[in-house]
PDB file of N, CA and C in Angstrom:
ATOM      1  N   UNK A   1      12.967 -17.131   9.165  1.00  0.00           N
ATOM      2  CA  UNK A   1      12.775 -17.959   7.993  1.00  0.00           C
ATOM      3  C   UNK A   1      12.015 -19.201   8.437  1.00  0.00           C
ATOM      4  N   UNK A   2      10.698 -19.901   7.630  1.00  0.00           N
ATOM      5  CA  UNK A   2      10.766 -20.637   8.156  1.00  0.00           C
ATOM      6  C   UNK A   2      10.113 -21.348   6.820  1.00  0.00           C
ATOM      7  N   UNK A   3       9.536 -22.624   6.498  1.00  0.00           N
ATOM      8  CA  UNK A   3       9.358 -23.567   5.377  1.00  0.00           C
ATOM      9  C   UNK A   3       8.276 -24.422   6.143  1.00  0.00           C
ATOM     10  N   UNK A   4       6.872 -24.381   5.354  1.00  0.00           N
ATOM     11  CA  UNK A   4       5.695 -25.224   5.613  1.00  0.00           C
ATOM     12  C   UNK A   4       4.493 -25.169   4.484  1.00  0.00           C
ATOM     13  N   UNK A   5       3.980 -26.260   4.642  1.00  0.00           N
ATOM     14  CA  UNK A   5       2.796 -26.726   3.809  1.00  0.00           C
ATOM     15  C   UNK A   5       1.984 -25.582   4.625  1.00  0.00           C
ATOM     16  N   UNK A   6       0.805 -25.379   3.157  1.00  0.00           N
ATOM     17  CA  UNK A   6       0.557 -24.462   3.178  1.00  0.00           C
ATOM     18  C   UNK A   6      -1.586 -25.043   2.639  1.00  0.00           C
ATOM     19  N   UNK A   7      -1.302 -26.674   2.401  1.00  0.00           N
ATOM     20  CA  UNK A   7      -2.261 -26.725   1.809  1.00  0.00           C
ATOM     21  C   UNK A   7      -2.560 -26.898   0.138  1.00  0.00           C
ATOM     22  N   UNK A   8      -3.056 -27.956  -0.466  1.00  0.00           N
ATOM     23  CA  UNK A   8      -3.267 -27.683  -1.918  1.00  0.00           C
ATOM     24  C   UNK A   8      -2.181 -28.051  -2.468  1.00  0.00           C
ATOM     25  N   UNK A   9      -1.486 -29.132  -1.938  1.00  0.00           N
ATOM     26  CA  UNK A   9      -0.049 -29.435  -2.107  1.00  0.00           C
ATOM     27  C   UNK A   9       1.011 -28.388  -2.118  1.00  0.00           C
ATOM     28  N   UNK A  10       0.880 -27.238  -1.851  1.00  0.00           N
ATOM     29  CA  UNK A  10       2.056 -26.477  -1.816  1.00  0.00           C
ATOM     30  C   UNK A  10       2.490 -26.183  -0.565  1.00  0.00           C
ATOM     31  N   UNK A  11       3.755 -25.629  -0.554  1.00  0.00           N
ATOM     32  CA  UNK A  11       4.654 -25.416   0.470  1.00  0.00           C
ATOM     33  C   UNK A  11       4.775 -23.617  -0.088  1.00  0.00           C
ATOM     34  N   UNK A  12       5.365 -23.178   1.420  1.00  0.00           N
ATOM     35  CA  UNK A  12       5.809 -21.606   1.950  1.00  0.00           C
ATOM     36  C   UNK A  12       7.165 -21.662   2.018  1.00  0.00           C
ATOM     37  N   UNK A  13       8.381 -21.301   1.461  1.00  0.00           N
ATOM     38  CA  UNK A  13       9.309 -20.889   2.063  1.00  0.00           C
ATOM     39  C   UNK A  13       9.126 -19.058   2.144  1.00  0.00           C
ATOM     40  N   UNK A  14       9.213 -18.602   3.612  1.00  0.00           N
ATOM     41  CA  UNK A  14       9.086 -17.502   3.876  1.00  0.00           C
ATOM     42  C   UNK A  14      10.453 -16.629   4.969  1.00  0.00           C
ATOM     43  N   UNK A  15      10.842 -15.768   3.456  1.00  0.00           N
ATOM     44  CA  UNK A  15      11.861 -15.340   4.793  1.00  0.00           C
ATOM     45  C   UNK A  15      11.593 -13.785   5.021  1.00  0.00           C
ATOM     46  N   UNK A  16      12.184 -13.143   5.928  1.00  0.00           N
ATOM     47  CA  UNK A  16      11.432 -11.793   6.363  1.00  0.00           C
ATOM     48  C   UNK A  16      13.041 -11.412   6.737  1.00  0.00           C
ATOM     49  N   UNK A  17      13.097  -9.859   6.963  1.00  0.00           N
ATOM     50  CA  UNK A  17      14.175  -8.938   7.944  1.00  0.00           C
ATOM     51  C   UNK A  17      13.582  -7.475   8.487  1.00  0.00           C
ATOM     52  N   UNK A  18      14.420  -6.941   9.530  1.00  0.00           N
ATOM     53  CA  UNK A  18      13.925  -5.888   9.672  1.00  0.00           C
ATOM     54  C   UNK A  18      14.359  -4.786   9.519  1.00  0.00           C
ATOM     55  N   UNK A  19      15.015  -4.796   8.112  1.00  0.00           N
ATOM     56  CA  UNK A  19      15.932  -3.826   7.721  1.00  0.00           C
ATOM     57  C   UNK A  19      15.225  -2.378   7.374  1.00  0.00           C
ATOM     58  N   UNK A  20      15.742  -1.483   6.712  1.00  0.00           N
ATOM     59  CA  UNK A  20      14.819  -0.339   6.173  1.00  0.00           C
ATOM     60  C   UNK A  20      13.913  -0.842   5.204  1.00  0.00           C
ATOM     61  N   UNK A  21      13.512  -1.770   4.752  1.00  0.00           N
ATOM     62  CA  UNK A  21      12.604  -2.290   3.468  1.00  0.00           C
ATOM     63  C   UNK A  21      12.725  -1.836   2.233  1.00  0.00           C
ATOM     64  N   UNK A  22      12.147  -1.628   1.546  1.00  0.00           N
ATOM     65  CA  UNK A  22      12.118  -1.310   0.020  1.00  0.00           C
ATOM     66  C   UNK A  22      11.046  -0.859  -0.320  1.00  0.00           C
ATOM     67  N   UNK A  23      11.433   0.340  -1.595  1.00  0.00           N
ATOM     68  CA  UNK A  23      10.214   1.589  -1.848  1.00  0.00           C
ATOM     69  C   UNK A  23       9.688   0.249  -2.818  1.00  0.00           C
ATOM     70  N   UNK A  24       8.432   1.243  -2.358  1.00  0.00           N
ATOM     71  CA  UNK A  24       7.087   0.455  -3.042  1.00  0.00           C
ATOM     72  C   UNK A  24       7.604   0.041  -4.856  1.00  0.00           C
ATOM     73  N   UNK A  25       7.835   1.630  -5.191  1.00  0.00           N
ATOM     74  CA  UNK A  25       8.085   1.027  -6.729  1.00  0.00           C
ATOM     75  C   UNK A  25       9.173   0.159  -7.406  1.00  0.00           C
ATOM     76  N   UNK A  26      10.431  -0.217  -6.518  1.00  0.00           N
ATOM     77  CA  UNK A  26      11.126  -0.987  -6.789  1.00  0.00           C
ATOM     78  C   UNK A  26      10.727  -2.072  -6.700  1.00  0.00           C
ATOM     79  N   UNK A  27       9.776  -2.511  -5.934  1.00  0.00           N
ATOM     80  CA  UNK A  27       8.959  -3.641  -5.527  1.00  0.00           C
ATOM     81  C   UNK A  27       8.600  -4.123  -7.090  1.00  0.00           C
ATOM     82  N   UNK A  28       7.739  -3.247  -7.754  1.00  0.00           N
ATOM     83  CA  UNK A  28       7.010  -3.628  -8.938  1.00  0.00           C
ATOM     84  C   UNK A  28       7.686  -2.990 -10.135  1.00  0.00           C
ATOM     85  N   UNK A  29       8.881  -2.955  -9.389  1.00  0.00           N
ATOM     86  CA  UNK A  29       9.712  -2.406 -11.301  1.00  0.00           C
ATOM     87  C   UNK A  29      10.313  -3.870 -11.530  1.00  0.00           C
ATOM     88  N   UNK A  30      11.010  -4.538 -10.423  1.00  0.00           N
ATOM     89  CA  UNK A  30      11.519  -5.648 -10.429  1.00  0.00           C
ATOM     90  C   UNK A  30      13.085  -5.633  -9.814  1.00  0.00           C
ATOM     91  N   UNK A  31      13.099  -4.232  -9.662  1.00  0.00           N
ATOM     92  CA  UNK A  31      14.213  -3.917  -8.557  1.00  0.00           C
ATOM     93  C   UNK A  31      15.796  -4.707  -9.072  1.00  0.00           C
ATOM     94  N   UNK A  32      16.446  -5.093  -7.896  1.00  0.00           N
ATOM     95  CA  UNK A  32      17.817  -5.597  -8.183  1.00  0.00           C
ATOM     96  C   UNK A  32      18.006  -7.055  -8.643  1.00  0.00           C
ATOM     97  N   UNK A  33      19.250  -6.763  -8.978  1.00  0.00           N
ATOM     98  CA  UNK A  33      19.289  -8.113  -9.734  1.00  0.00           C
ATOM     99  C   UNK A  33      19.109  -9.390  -8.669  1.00  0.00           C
ATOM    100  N   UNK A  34      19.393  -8.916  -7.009  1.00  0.00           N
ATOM    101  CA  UNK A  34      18.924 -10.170  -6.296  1.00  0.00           C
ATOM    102  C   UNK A  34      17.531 -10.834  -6.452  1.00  0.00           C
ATOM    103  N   UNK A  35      16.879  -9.762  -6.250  1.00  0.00           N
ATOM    104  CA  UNK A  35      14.817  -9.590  -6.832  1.00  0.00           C
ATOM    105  C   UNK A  35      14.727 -10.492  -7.630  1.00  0.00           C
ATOM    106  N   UNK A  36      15.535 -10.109  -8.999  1.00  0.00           N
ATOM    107  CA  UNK A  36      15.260 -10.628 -10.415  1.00  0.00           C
ATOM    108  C   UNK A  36      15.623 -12.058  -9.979  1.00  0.00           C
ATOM    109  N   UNK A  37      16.769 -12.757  -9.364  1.00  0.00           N
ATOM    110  CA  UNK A  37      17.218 -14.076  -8.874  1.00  0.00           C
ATOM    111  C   UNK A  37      16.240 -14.629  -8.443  1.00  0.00           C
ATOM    112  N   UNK A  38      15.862 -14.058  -7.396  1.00  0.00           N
ATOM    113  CA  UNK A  38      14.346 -14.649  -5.985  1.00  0.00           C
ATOM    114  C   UNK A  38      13.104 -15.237  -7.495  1.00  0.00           C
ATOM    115  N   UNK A  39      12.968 -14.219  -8.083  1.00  0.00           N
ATOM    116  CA  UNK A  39      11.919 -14.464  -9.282  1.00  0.00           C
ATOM    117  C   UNK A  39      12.416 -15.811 -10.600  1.00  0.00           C
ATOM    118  N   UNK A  40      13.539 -15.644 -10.818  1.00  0.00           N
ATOM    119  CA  UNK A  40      13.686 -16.743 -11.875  1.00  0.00           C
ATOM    120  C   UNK A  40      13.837 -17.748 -10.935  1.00  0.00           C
ATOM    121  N   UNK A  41      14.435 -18.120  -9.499  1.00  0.00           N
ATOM    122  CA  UNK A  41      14.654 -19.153  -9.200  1.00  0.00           C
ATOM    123  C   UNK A  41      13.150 -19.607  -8.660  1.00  0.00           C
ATOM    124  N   UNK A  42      11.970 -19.358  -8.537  1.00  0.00           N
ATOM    125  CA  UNK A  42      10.748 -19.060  -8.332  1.00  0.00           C
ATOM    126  C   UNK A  42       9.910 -20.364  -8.981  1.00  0.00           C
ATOM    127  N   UNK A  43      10.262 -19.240 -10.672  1.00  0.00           N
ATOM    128  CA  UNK A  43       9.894 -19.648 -11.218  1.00  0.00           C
ATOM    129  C   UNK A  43      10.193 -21.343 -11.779  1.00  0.00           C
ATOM    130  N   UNK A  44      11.909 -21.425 -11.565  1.00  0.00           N
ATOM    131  CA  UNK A  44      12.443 -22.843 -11.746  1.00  0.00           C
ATOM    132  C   UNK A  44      11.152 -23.964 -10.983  1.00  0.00           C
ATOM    133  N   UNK A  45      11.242 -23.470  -9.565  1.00  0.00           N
ATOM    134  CA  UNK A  45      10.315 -24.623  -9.079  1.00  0.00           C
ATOM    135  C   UNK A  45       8.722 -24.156  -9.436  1.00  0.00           C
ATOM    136  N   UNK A  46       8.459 -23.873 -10.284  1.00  0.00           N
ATOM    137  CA  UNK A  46       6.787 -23.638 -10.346  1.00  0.00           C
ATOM    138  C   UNK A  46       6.521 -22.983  -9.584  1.00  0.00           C
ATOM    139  N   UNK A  47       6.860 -21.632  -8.784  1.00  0.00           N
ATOM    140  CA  UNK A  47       6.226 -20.954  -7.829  1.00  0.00           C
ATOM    141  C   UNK A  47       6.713 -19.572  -8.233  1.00  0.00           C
ATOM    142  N   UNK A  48       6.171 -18.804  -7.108  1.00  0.00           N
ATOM    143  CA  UNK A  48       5.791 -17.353  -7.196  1.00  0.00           C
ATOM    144  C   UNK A  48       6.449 -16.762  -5.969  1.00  0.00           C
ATOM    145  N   UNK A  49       6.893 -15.400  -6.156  1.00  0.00           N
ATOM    146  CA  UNK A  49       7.503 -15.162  -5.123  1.00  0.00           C
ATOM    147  C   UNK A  49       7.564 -13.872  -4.684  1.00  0.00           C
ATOM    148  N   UNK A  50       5.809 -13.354  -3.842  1.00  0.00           N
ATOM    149  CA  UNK A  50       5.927 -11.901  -4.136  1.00  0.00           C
ATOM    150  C   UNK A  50       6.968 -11.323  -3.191  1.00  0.00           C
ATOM    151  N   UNK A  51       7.210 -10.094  -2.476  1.00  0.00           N
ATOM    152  CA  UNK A  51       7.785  -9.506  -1.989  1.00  0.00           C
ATOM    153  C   UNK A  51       6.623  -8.238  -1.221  1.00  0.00           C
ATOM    154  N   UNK A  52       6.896  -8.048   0.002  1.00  0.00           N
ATOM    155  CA  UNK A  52       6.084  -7.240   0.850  1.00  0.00           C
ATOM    156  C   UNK A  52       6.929  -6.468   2.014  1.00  0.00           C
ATOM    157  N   UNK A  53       6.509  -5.965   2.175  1.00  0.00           N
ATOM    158  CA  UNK A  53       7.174  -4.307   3.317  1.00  0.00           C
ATOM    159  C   UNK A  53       6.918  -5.567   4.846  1.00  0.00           C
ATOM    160  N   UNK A  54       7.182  -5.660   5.562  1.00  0.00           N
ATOM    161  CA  UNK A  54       7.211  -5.850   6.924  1.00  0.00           C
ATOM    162  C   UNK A  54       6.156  -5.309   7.511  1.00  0.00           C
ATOM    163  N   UNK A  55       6.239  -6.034   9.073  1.00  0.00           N
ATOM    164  CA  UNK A  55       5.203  -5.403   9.484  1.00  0.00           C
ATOM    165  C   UNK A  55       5.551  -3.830  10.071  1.00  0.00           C
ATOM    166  N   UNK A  56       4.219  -3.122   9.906  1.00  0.00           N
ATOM    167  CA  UNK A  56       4.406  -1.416  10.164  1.00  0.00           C
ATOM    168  C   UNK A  56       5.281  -1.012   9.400  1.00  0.00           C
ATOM    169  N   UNK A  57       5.632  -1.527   7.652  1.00  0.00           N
ATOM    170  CA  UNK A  57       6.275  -0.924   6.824  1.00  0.00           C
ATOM    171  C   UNK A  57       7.765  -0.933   7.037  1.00  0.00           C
ATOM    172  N   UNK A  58       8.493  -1.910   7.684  1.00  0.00           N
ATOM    173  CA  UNK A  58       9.661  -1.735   8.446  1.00  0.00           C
ATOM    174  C   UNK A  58      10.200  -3.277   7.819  1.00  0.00           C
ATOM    175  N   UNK A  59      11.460  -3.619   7.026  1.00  0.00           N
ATOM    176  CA  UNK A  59      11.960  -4.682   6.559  1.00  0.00           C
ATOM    177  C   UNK A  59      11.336  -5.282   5.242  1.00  0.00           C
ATOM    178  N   UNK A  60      11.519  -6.278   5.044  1.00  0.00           N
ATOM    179  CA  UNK A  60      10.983  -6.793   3.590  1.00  0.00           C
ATOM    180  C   UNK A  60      10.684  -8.268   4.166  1.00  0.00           C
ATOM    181  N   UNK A  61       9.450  -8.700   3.550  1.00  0.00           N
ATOM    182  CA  UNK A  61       9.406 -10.415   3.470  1.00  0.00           C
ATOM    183  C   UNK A  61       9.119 -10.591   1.753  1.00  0.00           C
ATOM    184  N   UNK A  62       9.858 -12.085   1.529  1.00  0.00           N
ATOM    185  CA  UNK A  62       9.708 -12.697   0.745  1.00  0.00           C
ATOM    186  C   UNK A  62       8.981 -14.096   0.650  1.00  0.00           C
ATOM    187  N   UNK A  63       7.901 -14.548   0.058  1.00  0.00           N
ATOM    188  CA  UNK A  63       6.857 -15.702   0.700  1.00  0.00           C
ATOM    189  C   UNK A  63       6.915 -16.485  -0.408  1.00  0.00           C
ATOM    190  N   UNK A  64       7.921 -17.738  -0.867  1.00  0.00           N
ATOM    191  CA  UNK A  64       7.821 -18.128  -2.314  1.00  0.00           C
ATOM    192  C   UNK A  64       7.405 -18.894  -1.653  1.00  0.00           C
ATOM    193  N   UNK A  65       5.965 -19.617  -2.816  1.00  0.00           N
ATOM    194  CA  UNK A  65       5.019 -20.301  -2.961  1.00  0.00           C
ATOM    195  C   UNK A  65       5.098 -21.462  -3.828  1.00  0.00           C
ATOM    196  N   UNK A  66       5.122 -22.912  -3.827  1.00  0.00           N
ATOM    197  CA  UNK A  66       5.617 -23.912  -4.871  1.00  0.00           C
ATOM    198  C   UNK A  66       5.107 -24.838  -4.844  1.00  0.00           C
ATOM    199  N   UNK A  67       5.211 -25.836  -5.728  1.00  0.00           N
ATOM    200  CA  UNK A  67       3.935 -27.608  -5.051  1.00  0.00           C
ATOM    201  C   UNK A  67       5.333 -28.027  -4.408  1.00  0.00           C
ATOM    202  N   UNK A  68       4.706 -28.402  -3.789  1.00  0.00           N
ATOM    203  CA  UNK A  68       5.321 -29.103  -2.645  1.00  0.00           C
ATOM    204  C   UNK A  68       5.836 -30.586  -3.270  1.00  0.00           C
ATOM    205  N   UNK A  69       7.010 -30.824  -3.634  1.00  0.00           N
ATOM    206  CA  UNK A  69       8.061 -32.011  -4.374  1.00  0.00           C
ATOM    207  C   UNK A  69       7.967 -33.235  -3.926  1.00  0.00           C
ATOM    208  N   UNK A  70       6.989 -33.055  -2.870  1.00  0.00           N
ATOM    209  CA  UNK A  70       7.269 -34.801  -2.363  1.00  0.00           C
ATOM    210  C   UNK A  70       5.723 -35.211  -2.644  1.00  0.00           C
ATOM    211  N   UNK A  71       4.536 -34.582  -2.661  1.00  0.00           N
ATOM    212  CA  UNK A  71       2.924 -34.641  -3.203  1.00  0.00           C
ATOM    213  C   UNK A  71       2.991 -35.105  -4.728  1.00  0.00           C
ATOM    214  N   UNK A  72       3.011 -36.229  -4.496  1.00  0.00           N
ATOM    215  CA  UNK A  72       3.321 -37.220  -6.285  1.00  0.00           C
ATOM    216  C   UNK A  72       2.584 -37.114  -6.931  1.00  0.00           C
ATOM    217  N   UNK A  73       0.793 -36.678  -6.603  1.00  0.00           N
ATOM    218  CA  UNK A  73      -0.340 -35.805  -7.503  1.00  0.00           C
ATOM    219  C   UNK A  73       0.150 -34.596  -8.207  1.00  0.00           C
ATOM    220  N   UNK A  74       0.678 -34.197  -7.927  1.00  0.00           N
ATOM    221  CA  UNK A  74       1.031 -32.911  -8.917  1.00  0.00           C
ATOM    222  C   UNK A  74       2.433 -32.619  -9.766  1.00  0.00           C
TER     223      UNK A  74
END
C-alpha cells in the first residue's frame, strides 16, 4: 500500500495483494459489495477507483485517484 501525489493536484492511494485476483467480468459487473464500497467511497472524495489483475494476472490492485485535500486551488 502506499499514498502519493501523483501530479495535477491529485494524490494515489494504491493498494495491491497477491491473492488469486478476480475474473475479468466481475471487475466490470461491479462485483461485491466490498467493490461497490471502494467505488462509493471513491466517489465521496471526488475520485475514481479502478481495479486491475496484478502483475502476470496474479492478485488484484486497487489505484483510487482524488485531488489531493491540502492543494487549496481545487
Amino acid at each position: 500500500m502506499d499514498l502519493r501525489a501523483v501530479g495535477g493536484g491529485r494524490m494515489r492511494l494504491r493498494v495491491a495483494d497477491d491473492g488469486v485476483g478476480m475474473p475479468a467480468a466481475k471487475r466490470r459487473a461491479g462485483g461485491s459489495l466490498g467493490l461497490r464500497l471502494i467505488e462509493v467511497l471513491a466517489r465521496q472524495v471526488r475520485g475514481e477507483a479502478p481495479l486491475a489483475a496484478g502483475p502476470g494476472g496474479e492478485g488484484a490492485v486497487v489505484a483510487v485517484t482524488f485531488p489531493d485535500p491540502s492543494d487549496l486551488s481545487g
